[in-house]
C-alpha atoms as a PDB file:
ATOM      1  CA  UNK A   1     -88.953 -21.445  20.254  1.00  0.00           C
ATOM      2  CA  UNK A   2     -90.157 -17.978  19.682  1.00  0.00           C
ATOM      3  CA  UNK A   3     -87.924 -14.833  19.034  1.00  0.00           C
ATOM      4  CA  UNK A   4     -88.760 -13.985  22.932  1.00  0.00           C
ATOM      5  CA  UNK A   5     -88.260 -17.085  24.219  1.00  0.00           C
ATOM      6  CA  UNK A   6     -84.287 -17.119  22.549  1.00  0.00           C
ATOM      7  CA  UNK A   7     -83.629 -14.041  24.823  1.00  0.00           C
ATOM      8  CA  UNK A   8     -84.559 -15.071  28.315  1.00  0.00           C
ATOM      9  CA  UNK A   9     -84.051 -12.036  30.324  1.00  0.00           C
ATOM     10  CA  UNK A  10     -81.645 -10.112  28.009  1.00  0.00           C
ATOM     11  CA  UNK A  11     -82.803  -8.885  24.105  1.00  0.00           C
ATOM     12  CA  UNK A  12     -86.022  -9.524  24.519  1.00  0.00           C
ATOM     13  CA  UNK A  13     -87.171  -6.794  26.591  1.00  0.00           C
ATOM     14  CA  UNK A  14     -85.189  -4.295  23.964  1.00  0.00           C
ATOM     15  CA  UNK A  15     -86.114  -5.857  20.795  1.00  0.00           C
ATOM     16  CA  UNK A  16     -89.822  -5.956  19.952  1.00  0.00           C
ATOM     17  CA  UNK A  17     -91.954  -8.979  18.871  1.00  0.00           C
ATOM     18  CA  UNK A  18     -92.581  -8.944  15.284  1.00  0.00           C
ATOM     19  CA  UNK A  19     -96.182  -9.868  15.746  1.00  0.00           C
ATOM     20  CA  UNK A  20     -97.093  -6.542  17.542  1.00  0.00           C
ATOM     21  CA  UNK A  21     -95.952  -4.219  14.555  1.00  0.00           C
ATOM     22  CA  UNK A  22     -93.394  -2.181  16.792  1.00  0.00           C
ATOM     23  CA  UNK A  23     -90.246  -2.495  14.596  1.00  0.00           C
ATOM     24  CA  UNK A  24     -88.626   0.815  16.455  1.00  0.00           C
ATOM     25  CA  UNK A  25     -86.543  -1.016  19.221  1.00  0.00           C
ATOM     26  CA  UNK A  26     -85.542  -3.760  16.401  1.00  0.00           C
ATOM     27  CA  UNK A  27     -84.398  -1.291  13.409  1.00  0.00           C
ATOM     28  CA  UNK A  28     -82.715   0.373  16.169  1.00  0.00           C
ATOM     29  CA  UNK A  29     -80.422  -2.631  17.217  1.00  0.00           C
ATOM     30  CA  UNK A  30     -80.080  -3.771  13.388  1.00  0.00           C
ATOM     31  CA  UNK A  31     -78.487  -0.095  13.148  1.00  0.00           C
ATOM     32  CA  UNK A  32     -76.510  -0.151  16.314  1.00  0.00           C
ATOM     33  CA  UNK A  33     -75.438  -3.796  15.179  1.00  0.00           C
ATOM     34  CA  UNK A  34     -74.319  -2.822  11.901  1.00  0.00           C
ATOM     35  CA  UNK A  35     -72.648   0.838  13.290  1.00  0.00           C
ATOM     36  CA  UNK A  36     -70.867  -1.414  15.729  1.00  0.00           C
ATOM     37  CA  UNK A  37     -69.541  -4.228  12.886  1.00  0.00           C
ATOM     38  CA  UNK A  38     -68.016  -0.865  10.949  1.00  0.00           C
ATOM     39  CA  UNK A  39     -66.431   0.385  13.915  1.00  0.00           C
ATOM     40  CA  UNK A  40     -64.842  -2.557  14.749  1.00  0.00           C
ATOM     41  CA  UNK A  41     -63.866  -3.800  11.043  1.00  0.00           C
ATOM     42  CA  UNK A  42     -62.075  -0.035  10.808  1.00  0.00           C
ATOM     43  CA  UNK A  43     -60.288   0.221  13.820  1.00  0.00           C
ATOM     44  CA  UNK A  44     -58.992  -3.996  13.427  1.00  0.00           C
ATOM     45  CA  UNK A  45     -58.173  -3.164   9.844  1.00  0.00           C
ATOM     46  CA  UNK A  46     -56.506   0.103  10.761  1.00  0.00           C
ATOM     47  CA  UNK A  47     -54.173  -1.560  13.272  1.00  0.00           C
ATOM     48  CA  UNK A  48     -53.280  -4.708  10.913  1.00  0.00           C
ATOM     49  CA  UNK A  49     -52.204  -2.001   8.828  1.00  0.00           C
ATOM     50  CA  UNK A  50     -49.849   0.121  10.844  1.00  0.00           C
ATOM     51  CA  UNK A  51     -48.845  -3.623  12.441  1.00  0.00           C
ATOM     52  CA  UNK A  52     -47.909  -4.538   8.897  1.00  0.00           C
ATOM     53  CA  UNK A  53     -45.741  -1.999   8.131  1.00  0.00           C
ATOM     54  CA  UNK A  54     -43.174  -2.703  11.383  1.00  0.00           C
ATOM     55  CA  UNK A  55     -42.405  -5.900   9.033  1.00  0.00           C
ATOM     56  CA  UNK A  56     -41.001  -4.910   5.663  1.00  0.00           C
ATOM     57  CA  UNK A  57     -40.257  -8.341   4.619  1.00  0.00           C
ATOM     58  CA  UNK A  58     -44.227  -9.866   5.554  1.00  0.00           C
ATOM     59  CA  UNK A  59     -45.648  -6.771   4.912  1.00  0.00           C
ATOM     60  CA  UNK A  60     -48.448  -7.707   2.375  1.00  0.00           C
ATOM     61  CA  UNK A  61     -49.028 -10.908   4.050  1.00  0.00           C
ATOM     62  CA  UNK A  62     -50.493  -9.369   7.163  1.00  0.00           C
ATOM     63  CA  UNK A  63     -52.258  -7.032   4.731  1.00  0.00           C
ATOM     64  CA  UNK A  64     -53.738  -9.884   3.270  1.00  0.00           C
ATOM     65  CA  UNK A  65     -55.853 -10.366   6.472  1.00  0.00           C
ATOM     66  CA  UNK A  66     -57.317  -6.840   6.492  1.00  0.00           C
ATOM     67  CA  UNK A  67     -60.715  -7.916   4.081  1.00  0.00           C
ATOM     68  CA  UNK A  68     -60.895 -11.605   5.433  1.00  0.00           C
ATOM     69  CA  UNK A  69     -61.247  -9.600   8.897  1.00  0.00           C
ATOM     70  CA  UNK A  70     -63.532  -7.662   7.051  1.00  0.00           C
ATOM     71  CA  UNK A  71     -65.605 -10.303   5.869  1.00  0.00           C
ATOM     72  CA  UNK A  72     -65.925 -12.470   9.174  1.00  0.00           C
ATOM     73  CA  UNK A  73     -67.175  -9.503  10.503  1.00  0.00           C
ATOM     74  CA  UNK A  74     -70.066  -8.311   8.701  1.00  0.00           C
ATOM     75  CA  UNK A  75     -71.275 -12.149   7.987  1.00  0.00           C
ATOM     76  CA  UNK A  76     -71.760 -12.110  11.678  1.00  0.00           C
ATOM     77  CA  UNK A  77     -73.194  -9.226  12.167  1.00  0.00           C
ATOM     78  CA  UNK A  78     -75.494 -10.249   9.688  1.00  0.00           C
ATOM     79  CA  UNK A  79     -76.324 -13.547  11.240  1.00  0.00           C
ATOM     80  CA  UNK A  80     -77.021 -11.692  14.391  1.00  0.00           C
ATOM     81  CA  UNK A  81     -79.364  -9.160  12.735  1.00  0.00           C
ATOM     82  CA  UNK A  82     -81.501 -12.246  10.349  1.00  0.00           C
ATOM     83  CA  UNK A  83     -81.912 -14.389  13.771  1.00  0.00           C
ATOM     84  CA  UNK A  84     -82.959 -10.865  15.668  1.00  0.00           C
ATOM     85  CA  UNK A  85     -85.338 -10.605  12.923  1.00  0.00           C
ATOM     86  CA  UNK A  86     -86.819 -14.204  12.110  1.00  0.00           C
ATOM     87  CA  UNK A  87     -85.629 -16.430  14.645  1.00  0.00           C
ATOM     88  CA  UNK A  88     -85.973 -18.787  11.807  1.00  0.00           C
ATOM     89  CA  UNK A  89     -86.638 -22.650  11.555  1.00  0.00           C
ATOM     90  CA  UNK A  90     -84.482 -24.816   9.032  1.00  0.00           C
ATOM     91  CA  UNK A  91     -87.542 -24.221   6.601  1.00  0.00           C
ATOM     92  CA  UNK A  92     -87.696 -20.261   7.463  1.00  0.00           C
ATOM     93  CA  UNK A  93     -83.583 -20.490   6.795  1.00  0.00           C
ATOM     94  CA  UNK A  94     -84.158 -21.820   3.110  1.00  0.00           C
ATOM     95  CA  UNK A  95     -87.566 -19.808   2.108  1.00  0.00           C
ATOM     96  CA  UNK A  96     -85.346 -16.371   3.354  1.00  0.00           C
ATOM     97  CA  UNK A  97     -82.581 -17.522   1.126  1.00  0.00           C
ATOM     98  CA  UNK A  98     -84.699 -17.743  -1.739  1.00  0.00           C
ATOM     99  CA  UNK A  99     -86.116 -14.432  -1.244  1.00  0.00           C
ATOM    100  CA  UNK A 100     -83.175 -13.127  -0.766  1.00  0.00           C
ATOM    101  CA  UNK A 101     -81.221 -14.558  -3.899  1.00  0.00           C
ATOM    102  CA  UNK A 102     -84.375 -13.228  -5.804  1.00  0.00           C
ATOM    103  CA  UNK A 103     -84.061  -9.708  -4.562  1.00  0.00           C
ATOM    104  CA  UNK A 104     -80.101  -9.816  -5.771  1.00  0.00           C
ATOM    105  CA  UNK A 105     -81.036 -11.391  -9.037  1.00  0.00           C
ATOM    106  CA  UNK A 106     -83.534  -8.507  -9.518  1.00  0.00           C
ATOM    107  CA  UNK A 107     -83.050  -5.358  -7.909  1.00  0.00           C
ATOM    108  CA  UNK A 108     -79.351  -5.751  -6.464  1.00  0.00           C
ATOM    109  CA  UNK A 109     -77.532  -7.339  -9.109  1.00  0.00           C
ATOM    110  CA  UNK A 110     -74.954  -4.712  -9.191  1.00  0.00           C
ATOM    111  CA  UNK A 111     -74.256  -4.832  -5.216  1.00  0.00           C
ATOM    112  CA  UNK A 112     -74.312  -8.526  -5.536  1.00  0.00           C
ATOM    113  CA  UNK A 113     -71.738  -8.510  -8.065  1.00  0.00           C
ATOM    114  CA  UNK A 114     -69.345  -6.360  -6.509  1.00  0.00           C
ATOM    115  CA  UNK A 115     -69.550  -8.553  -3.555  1.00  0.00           C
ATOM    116  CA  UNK A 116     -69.030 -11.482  -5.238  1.00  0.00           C
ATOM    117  CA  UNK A 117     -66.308 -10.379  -6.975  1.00  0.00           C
ATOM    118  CA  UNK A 118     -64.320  -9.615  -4.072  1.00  0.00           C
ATOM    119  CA  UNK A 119     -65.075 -12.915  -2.376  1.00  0.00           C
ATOM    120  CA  UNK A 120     -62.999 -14.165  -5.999  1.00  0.00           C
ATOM    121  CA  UNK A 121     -60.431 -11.559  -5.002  1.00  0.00           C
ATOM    122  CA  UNK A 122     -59.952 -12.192  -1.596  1.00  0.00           C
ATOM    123  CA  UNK A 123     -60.190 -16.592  -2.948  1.00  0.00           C
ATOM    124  CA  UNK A 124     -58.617 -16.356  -5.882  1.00  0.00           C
ATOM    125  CA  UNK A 125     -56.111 -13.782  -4.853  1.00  0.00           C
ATOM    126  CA  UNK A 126     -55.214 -11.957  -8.497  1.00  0.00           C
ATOM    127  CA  UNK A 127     -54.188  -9.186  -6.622  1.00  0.00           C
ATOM    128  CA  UNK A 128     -53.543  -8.525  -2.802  1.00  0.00           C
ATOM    129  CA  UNK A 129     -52.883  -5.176  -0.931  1.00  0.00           C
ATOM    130  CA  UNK A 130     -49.545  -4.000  -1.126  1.00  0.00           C
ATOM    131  CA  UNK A 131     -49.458  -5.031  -4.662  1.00  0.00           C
ATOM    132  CA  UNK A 132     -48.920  -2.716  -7.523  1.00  0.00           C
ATOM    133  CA  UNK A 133     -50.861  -3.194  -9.889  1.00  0.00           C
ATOM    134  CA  UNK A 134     -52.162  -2.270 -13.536  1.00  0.00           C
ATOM    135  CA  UNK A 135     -55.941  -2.260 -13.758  1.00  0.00           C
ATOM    136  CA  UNK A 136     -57.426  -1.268 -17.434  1.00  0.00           C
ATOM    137  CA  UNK A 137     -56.033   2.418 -17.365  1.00  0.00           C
ATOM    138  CA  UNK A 138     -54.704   2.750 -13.992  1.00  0.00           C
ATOM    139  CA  UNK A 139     -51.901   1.923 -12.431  1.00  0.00           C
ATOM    140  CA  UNK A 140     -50.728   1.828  -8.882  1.00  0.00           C
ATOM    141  CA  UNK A 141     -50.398   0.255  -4.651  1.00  0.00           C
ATOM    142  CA  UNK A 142     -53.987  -1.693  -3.985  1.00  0.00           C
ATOM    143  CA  UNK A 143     -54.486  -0.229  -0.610  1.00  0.00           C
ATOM    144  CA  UNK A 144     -57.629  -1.818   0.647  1.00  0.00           C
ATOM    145  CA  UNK A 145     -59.995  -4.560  -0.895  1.00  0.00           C
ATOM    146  CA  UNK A 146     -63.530  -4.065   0.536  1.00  0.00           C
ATOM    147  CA  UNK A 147     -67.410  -5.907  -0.295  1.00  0.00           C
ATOM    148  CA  UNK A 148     -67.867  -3.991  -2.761  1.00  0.00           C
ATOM    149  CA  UNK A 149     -64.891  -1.763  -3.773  1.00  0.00           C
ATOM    150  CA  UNK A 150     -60.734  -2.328  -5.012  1.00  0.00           C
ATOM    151  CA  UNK A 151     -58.744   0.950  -4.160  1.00  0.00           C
ATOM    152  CA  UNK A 152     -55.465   1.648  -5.249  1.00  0.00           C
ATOM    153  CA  UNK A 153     -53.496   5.050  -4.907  1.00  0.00           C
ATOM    154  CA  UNK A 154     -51.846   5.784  -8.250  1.00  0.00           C
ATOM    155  CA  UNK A 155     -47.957   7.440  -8.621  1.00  0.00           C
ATOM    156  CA  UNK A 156     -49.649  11.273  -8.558  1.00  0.00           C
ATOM    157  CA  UNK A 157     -51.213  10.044  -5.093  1.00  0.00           C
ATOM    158  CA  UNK A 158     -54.624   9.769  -6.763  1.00  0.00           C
ATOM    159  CA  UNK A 159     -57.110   6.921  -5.063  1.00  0.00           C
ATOM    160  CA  UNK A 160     -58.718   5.152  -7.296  1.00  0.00           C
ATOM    161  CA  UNK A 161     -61.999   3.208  -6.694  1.00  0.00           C
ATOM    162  CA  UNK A 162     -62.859   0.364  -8.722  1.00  0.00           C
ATOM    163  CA  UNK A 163     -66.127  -1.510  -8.287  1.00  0.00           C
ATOM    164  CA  UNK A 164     -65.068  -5.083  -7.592  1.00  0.00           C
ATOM    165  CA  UNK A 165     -67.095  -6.795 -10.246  1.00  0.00           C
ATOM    166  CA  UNK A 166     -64.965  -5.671 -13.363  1.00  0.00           C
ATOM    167  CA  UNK A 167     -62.445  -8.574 -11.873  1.00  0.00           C
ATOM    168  CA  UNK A 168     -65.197 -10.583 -14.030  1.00  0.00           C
ATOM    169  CA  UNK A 169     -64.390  -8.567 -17.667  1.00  0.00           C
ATOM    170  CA  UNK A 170     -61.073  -7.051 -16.402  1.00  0.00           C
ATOM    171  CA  UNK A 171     -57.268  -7.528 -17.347  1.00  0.00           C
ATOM    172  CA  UNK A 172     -55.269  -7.100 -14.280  1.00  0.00           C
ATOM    173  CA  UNK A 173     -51.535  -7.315 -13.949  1.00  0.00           C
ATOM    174  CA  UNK A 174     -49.643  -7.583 -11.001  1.00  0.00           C
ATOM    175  CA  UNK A 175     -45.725  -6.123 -10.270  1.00  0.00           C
ATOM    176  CA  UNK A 176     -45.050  -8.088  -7.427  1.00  0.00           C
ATOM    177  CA  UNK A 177     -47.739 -10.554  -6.716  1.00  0.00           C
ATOM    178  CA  UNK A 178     -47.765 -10.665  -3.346  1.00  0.00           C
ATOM    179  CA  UNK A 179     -44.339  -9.836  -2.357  1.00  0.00           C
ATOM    180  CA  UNK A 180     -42.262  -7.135  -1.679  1.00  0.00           C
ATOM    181  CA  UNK A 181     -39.226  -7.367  -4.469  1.00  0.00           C
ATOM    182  CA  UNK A 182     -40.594  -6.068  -7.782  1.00  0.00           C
ATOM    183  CA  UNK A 183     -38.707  -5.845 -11.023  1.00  0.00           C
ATOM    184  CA  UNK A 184     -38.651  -2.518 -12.793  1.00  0.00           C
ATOM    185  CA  UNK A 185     -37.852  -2.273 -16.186  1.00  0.00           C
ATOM    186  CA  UNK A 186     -36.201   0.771 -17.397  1.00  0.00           C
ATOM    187  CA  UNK A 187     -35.277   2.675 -20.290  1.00  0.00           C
ATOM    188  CA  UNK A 188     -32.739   5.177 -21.780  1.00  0.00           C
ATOM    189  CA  UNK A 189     -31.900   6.193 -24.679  1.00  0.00           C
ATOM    190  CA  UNK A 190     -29.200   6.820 -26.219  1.00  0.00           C
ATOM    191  CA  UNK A 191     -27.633   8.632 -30.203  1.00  0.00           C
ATOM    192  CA  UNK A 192     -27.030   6.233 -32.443  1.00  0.00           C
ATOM    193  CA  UNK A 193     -23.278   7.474 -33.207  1.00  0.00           C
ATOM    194  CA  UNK A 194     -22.273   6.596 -29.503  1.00  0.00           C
ATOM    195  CA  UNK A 195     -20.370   3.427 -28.306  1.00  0.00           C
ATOM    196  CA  UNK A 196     -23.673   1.787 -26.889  1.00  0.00           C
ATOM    197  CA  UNK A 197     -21.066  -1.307 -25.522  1.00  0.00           C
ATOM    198  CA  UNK A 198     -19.636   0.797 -23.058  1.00  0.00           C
ATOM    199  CA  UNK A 199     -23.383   2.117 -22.607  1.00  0.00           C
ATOM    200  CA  UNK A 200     -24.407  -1.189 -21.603  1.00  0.00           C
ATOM    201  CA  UNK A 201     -21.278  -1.317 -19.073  1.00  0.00           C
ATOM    202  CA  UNK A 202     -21.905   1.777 -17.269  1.00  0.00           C
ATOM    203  CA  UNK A 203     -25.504   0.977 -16.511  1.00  0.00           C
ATOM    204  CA  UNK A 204     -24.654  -2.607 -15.510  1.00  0.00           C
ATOM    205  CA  UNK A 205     -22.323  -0.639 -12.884  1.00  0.00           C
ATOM    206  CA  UNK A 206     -25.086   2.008 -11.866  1.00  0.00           C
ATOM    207  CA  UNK A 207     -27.310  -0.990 -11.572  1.00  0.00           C
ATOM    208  CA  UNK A 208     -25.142  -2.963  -9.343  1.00  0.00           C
ATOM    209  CA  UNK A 209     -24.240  -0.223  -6.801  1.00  0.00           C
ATOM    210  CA  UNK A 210     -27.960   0.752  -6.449  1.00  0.00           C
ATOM    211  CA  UNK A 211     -28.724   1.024  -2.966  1.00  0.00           C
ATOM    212  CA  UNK A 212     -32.416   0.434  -3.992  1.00  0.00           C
ATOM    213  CA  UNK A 213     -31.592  -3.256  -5.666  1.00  0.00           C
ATOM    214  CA  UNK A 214     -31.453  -6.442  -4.908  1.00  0.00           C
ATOM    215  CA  UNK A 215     -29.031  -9.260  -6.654  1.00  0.00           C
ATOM    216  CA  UNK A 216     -29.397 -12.589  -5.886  1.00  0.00           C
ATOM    217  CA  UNK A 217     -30.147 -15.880  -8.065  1.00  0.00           C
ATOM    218  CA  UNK A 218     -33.782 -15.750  -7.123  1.00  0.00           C
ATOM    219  CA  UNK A 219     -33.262 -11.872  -8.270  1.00  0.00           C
ATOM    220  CA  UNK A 220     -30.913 -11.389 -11.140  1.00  0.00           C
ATOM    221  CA  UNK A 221     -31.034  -8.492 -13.122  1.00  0.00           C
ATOM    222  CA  UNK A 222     -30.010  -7.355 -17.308  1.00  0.00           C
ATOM    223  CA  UNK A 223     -29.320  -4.893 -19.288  1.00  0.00           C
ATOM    224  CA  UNK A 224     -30.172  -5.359 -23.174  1.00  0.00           C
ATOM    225  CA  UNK A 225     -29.234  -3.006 -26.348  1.00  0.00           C
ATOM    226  CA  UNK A 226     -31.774  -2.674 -28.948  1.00  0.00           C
ATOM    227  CA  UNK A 227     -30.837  -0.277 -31.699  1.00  0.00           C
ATOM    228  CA  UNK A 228     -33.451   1.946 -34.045  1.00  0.00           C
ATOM    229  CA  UNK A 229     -32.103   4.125 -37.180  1.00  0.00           C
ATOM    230  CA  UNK A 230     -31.345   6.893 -34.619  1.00  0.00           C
ATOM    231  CA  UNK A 231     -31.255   6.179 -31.250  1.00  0.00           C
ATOM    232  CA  UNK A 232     -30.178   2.748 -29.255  1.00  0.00           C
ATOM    233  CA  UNK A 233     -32.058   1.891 -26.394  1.00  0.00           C
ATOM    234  CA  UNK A 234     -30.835   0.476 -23.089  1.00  0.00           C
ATOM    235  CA  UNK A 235     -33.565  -1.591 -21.481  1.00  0.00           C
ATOM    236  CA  UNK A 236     -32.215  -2.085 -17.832  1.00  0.00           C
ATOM    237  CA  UNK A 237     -33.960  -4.770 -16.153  1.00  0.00           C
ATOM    238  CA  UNK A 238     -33.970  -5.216 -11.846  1.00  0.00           C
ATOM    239  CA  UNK A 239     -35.515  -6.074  -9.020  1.00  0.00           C
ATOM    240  CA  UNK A 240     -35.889  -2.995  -6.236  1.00  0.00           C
ATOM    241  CA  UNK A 241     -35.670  -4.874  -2.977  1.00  0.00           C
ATOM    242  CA  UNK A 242     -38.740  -3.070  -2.022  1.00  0.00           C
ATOM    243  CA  UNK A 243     -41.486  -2.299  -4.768  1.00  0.00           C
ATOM    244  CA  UNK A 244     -42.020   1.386  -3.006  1.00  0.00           C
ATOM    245  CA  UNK A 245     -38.590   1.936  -4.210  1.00  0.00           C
ATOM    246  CA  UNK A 246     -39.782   2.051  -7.579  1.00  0.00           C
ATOM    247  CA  UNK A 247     -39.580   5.484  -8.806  1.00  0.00           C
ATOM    248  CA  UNK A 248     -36.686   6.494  -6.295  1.00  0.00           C
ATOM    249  CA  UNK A 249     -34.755   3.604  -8.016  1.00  0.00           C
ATOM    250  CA  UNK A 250     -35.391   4.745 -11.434  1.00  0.00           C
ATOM    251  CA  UNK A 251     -34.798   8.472 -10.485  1.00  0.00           C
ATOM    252  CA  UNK A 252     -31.120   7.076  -9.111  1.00  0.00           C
ATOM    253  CA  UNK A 253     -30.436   4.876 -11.888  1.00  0.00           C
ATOM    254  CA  UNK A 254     -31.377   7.847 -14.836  1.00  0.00           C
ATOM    255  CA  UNK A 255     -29.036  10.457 -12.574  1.00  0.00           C
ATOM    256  CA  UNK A 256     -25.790   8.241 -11.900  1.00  0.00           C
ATOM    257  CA  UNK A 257     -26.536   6.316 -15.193  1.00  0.00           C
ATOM    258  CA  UNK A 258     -26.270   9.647 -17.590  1.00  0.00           C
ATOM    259  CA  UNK A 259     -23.249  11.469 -15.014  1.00  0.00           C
ATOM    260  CA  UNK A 260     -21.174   8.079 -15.968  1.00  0.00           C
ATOM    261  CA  UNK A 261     -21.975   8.240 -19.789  1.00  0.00           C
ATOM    262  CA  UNK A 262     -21.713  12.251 -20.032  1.00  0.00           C
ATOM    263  CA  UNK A 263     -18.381  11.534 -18.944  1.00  0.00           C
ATOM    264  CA  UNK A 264     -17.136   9.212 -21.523  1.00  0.00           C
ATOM    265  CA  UNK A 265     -19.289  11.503 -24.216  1.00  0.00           C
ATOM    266  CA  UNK A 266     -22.451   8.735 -24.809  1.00  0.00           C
ATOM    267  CA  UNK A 267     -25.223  11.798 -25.289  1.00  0.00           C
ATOM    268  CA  UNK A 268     -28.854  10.975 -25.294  1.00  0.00           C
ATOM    269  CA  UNK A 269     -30.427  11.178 -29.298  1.00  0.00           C
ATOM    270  CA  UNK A 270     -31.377  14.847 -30.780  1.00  0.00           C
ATOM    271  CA  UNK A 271     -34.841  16.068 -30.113  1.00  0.00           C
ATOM    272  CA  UNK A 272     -37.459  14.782 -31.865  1.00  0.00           C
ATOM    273  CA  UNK A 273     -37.800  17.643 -34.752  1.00  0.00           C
ATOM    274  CA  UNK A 274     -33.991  16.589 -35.760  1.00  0.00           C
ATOM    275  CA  UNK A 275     -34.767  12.842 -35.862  1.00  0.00           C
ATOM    276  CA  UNK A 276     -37.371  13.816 -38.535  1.00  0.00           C
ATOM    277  CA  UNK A 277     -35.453  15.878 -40.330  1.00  0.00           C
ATOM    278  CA  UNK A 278     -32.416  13.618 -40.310  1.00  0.00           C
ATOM    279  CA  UNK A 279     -34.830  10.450 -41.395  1.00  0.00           C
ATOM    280  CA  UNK A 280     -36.821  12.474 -44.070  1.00  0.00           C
ATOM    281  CA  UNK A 281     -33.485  13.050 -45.880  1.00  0.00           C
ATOM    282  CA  UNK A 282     -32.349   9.214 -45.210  1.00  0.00           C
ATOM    283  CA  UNK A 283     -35.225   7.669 -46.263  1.00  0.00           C
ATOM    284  CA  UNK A 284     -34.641   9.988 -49.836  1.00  0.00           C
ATOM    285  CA  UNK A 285     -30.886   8.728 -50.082  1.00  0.00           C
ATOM    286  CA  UNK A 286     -31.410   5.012 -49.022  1.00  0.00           C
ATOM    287  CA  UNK A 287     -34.843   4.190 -48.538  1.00  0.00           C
ATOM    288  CA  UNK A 288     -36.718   3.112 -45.250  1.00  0.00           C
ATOM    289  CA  UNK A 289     -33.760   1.436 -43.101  1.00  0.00           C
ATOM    290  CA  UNK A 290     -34.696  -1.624 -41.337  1.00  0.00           C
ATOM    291  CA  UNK A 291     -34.147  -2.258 -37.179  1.00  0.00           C
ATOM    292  CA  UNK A 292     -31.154  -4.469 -35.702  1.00  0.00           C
ATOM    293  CA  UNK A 293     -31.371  -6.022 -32.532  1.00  0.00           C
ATOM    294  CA  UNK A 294     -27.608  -6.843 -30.237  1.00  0.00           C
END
């Protein structure tokens, strides 16, 4: 069956026959085809993602559809434009194939990467939107996962674009993998002449009255001393019921934290010019003291 023949009535009369050499009314529907799939994939994706965020607790999982959508999309589009194109036979199928895996190897290696690479992402799922994640230097919410691109918008509100093929070479860590609780680890500090016991206490307290935190057995949280030469360090350690909460959580916890402790005199260490000081004279009385952990 020729490429006329397939469109009784319909496409044929708008897309020309190969064989007379008129390719305007064909690159013309390719474009329309293609200007159409975009269209579509934006305002589908757009509305999975305002959709997504009426459910706090599924939120990434509907997000999670947004570049399968994506996907299914554009591979039918471009099954639409080949068959517009060749109308091809099984044999035509596997020789275009061929040509076409040749032209990747060759000339679009790095396009074919990227797009490979986020098939892996989208399979393999090491990350998913609504994750936070840190990705060589950069850290911050994936918002959308496309052919060819990962973006993420960073804590100063910065998007990122990251071609999808350094998944291959890549270290990437994930907060929340997929689901809304995330734990954040925090730290104060605190002088090493204060009672870092009660220390401990008074953050366990600012911890559990968090209106940002969730405390369950699935969810437990900790608070852990670790003490230098001149300074102790609280490392508090909980899950935010919502991993957008982050940096309002840690912004609560370091205000109510240090109001508590002011208040029974813990103080945060000297600055950093008295440390040295203080240690260059130590180290000539005692030597170099060693670290304690409790």
């Amino acid at each position: 069956m020729g490429m006329n023949d397939s469109y009784p009535g319909g496409v044929s009369g708008v897309i020309a026959d190969p064989i007379s050499g008129d390719y305007t009314s064909l690159l013309l529907y390719i474009i329309l085809l293609y200007l159409f799939t975009f269209i579509l994939a934006f305002v589908v994706g757009h509305i999975l993602q305002q959709f997504s965020e009426l459910f706090s607790k599924d939120r990434v999982t509907i997000k999670m559809l947004i570049p399968l959508v994506k996907i299914g999309f554009y591979c039918i589009a471009s099954w639409f434009a080949l068959t517009a194109i060749l109308d091809p036979s099984y044999a035509e199928m596997i020789a275009f194939f061929g040509l076409f895996g040749a032209a990747m190897g060759y000339g679009l290696k790095d396009l074919f990467s990227n797009i490979i690479g986020g098939i892996i992402i989208i399979v393999e799922k090491p990350y998913q939107i609504g994750d936070k994640i840190s990705f060589g230097e950069y850290y911050g919410e994936v918002t959308d996962i496309g052919l060819r691109t990962t973006r993420l918008v960073t804590p100063s509100d910065d998007v990122v674009t990251i071609p999808n093929y350094q998944i291959f070479s890549g270290t990437v860590s994930s907060g929340n993998f997929g689901k809304t609780a995330m734990m954040v680890v925090t730290d104060l500090f605190i002088d090493n002449t204060s009672d870092y016991s009660r220390a401990q206490i008074l953050v366990r307290e600012t911890i559990a009255s968090s209106p940002y935190v969730i405390i369950s057995d699935e969810f437990p949280y900790t608070v852990l001393i670790q003490s230098f030469p001149f300074y102790h360090r609280i490392r508090a350690k909980a899950y935010v019921t919502d991993h957008r909460y982050e940096f309002e959580y840690q912004s609560d916890l370091h205000q109510r934290a240090w109001d508590a402790m002011k208040n029974e005199n813990i103080r945060s260490p000297p600055y950093p010019g008295v440390l040295m000081d203080e240690q260059h004279e130590q180290s000539k009385k005692f030597g170099n003291p060693g670290d304690k952990v409790v």
